[in-house]
C-alpha atoms as a PDB file:
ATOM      1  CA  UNK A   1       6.251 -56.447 -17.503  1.00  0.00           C
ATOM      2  CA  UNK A   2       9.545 -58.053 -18.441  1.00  0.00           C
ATOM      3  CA  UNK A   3      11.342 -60.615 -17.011  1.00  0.00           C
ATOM      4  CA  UNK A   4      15.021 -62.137 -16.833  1.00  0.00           C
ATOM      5  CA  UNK A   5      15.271 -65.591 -18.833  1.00  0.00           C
ATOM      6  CA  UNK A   6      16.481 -66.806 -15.906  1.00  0.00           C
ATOM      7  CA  UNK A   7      13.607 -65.797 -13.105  1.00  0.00           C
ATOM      8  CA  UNK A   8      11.417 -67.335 -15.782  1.00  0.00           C
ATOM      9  CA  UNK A   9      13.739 -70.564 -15.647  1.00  0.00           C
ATOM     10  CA  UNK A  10      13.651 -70.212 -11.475  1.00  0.00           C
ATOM     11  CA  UNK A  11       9.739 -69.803 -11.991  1.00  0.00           C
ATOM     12  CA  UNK A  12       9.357 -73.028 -14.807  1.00  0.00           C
ATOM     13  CA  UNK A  13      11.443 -75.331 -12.718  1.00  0.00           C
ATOM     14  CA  UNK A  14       9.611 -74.352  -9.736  1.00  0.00           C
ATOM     15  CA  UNK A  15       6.430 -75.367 -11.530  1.00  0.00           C
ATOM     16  CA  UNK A  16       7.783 -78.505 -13.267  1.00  0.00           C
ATOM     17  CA  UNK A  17       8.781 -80.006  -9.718  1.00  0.00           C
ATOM     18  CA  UNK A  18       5.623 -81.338  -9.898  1.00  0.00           C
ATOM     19  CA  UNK A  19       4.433 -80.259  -6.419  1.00  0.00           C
ATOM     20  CA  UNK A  20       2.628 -76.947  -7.055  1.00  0.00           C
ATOM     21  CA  UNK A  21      -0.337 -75.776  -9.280  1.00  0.00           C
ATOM     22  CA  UNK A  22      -0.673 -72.601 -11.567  1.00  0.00           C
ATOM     23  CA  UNK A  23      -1.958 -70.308  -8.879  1.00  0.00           C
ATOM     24  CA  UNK A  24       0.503 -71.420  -6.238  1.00  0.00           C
ATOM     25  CA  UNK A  25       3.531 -70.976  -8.417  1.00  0.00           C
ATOM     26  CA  UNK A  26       1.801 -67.543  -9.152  1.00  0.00           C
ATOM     27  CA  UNK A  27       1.288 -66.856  -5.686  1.00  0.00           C
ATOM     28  CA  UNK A  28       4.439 -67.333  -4.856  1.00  0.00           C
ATOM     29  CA  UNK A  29       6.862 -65.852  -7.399  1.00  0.00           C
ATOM     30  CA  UNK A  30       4.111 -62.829  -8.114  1.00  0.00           C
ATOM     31  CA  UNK A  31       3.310 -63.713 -12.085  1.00  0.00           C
ATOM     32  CA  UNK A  32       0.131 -64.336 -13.680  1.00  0.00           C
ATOM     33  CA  UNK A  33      -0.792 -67.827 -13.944  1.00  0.00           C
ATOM     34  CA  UNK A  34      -1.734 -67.328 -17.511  1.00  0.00           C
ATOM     35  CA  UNK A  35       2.080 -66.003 -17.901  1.00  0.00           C
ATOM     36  CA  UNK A  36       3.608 -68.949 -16.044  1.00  0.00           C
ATOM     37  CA  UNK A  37       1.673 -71.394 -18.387  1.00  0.00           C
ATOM     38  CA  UNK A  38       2.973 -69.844 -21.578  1.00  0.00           C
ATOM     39  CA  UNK A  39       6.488 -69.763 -19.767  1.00  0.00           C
ATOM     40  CA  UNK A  40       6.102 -73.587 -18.908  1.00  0.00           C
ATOM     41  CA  UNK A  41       4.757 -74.431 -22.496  1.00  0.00           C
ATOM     42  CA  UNK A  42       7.550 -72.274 -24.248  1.00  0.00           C
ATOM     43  CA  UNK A  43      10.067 -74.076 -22.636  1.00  0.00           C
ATOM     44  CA  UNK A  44       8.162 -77.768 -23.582  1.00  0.00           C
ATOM     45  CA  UNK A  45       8.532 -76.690 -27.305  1.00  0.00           C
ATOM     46  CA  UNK A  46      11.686 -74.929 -27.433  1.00  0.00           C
ATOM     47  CA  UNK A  47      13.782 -75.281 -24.255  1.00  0.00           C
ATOM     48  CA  UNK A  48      15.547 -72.434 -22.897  1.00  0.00           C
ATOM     49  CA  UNK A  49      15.228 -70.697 -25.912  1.00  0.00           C
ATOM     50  CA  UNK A  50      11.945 -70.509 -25.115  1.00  0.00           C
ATOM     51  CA  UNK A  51      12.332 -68.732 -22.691  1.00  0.00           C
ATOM     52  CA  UNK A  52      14.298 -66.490 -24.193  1.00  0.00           C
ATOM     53  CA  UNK A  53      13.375 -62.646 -25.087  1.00  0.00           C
ATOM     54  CA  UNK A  54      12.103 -62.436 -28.654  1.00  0.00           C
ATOM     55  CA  UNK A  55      13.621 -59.199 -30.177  1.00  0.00           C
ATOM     56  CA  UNK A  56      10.601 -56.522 -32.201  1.00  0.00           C
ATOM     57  CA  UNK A  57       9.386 -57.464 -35.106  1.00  0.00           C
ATOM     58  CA  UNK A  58       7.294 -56.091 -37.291  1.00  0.00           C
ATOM     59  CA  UNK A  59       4.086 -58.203 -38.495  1.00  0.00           C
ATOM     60  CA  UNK A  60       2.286 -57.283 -41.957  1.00  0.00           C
ATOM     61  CA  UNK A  61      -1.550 -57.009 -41.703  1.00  0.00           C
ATOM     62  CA  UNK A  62      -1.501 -60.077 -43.936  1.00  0.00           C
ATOM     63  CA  UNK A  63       0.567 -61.525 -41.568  1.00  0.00           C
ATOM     64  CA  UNK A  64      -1.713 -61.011 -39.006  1.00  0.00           C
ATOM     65  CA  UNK A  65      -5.349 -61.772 -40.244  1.00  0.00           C
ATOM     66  CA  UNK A  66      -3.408 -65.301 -41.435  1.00  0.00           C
ATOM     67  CA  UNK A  67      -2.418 -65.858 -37.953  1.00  0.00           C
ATOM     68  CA  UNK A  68      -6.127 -64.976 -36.515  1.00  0.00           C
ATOM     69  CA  UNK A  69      -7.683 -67.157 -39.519  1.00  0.00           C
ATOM     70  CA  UNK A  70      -5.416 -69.965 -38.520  1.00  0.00           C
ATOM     71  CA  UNK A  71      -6.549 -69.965 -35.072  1.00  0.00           C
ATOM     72  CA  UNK A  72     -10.539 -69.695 -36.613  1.00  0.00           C
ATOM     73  CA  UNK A  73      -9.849 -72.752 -38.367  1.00  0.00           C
ATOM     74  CA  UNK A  74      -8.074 -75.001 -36.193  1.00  0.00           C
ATOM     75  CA  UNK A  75      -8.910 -73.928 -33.189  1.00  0.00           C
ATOM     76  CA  UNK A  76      -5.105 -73.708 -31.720  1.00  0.00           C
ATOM     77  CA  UNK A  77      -4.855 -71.794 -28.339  1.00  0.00           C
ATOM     78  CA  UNK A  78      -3.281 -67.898 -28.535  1.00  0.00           C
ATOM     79  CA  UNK A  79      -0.205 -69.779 -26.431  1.00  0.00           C
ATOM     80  CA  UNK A  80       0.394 -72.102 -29.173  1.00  0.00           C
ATOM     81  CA  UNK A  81       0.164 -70.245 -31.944  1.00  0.00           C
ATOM     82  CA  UNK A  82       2.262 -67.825 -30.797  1.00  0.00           C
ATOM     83  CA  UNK A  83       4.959 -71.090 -29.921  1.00  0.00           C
ATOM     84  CA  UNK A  84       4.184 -72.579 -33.028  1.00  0.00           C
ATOM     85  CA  UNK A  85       4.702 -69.272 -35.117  1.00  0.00           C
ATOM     86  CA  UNK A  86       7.085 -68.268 -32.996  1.00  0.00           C
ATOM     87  CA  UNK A  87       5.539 -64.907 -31.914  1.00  0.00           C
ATOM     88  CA  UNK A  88       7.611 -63.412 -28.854  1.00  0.00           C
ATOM     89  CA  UNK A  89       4.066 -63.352 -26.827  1.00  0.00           C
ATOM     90  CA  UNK A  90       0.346 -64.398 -26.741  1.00  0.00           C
ATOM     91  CA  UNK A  91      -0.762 -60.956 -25.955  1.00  0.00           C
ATOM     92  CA  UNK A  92       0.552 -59.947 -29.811  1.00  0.00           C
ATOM     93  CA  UNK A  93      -2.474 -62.330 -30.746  1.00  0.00           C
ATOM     94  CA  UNK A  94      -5.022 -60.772 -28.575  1.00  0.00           C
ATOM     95  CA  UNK A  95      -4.151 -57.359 -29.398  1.00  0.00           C
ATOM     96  CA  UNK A  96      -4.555 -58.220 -33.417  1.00  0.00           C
ATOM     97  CA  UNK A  97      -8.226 -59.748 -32.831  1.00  0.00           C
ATOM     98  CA  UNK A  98      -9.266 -56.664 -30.493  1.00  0.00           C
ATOM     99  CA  UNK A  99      -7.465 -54.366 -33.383  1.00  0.00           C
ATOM    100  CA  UNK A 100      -9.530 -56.099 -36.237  1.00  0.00           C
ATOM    101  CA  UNK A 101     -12.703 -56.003 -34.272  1.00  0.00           C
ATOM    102  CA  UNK A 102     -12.304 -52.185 -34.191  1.00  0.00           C
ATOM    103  CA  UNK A 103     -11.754 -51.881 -38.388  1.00  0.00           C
ATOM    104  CA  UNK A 104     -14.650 -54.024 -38.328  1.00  0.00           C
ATOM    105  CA  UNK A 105     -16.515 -51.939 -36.317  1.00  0.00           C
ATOM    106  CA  UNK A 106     -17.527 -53.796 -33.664  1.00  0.00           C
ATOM    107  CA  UNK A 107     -15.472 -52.732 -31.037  1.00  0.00           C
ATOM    108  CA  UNK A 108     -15.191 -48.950 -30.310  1.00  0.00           C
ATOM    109  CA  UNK A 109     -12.274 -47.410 -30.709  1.00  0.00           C
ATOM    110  CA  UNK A 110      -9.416 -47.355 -27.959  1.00  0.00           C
ATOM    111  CA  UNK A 111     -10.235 -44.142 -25.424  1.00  0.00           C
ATOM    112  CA  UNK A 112      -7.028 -41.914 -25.337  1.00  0.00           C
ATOM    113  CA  UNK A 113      -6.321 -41.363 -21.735  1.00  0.00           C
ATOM    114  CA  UNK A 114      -3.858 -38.842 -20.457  1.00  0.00           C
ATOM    115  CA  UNK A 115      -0.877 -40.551 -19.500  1.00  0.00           C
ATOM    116  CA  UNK A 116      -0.063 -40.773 -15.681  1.00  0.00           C
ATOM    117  CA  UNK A 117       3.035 -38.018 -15.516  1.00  0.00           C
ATOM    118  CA  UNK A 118       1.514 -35.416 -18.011  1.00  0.00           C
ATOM    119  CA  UNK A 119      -1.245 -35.669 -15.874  1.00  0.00           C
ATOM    120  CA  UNK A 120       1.009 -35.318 -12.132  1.00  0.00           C
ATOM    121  CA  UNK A 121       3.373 -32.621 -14.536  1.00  0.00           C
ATOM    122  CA  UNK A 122      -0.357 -30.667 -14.910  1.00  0.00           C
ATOM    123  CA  UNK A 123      -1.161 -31.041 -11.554  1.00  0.00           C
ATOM    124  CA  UNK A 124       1.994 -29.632 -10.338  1.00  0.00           C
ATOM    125  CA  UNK A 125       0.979 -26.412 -12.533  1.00  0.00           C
ATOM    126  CA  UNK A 126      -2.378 -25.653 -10.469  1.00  0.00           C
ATOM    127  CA  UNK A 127      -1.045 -24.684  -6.818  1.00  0.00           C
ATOM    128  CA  UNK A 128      -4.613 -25.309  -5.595  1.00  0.00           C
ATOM    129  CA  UNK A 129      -5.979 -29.261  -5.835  1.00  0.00           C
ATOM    130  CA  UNK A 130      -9.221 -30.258  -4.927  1.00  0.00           C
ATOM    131  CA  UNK A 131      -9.640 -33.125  -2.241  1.00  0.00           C
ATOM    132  CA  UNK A 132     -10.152 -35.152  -5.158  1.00  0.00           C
ATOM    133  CA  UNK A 133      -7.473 -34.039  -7.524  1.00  0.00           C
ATOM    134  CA  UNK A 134      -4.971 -34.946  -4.354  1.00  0.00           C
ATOM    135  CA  UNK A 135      -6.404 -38.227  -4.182  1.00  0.00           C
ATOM    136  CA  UNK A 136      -5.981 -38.847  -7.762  1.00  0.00           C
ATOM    137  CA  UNK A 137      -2.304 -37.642  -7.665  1.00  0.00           C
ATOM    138  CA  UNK A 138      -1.660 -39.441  -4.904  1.00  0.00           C
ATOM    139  CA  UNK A 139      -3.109 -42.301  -6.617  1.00  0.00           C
ATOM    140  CA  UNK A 140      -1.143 -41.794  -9.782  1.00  0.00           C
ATOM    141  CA  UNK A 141       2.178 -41.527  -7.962  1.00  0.00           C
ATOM    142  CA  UNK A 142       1.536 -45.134  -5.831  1.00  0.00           C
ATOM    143  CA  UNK A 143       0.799 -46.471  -9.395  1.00  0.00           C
ATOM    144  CA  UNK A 144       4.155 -45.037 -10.621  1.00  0.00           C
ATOM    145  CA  UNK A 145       5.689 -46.622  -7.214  1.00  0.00           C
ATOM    146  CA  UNK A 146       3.991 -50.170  -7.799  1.00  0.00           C
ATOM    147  CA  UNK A 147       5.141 -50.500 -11.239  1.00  0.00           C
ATOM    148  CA  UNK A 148       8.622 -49.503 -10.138  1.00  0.00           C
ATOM    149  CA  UNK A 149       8.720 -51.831  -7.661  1.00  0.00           C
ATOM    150  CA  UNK A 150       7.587 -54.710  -9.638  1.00  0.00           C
ATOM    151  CA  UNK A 151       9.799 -53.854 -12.400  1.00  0.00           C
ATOM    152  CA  UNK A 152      12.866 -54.299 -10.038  1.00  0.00           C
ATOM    153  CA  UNK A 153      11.260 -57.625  -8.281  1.00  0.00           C
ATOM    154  CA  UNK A 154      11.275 -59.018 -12.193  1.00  0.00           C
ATOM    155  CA  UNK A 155      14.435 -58.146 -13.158  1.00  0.00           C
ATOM    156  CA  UNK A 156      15.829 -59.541  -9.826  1.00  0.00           C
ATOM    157  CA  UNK A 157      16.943 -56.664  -8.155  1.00  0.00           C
ATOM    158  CA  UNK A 158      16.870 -55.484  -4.410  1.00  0.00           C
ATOM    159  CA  UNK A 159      14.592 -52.844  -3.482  1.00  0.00           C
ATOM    160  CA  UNK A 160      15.459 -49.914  -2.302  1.00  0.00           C
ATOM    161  CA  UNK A 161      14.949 -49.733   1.370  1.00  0.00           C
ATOM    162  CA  UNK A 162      13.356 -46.319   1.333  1.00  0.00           C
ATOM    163  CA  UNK A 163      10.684 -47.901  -0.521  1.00  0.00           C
ATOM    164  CA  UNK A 164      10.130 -50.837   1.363  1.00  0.00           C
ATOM    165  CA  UNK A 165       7.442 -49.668   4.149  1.00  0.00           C
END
């Protein structure tokens, strides 16, 4: 999910008062502690700028098995390599080591599921659902719903009040 730079300020600051812990902050602003401590340790290296959203780059397989080896080596954190490289997120890390476990062979490979609207656009199609295809539409479209709503909560917007129950 993204977030403004400045709910992520709101969220550091909040933190940095010194009064709350990880999972309180998190409680209470609705953000993984793991993303509030690479928020609050962004902003100890770089500031605001940490804080910042990193625009896409592209990363060379070189690139990237240098990064992992680095990590092998010193033993650095994902959070602070990613700071010290200046990688726009931790997850880019975790998604390279899962990605070279599967050419290695030791992961499997990544199941491809059917996205969650080609599968409601299929549904729609059969005019007769079983009890349990309802359930899993209905399940699909709350998912849609939640997503939606959190996407709005980050970026600081005001929900709908159709949506709020």
């Amino acid at each position: 999910m993204k977030f403004r730079t400045a709910f992520k300020q709101k969220v550091v600051d909040y933190y940095l008062s010194g009064n709350y812990s990880y999972r309180e902050v998190s409680k209470k602003f609705d953000v993984s502690p793991s993303v509030i401590l690479e928020w609050v340790k962004r902003y100890q290296a770089n500031g605001k700028d940490g804080l910042r959203k990193k625009k896409y780059n592209s990363y060379s397989s070189d690139f990237k098995k240098n990064i992992l080896h680095f990590i092998n080596t010193t033993g650095a954190s994902d959070i602070d390599t990613a700071i010290k490289f200046s990688l726009s997120s931790s997850g880019l890390i975790r998604d390279w080591r899962q990605e070279s476990l599967r050419n290695e062979g030791i992961l499997p490979p990544e199941p491809k599921e059917m996205p969650i609207l080609t599968r409601l656009k299929a549904s729609k199609n059969n005019e007769e659902l079983t009890r349990e295809q309802s359930l899993a539409r209905e399940n699909d479209l709350l998912k849609i719903e939640v997503e939606y709503l959190k996407k709005l909560q980050g970026l600081d917007l005001a929900i709908p009040h159709r949506l709020i129950r």
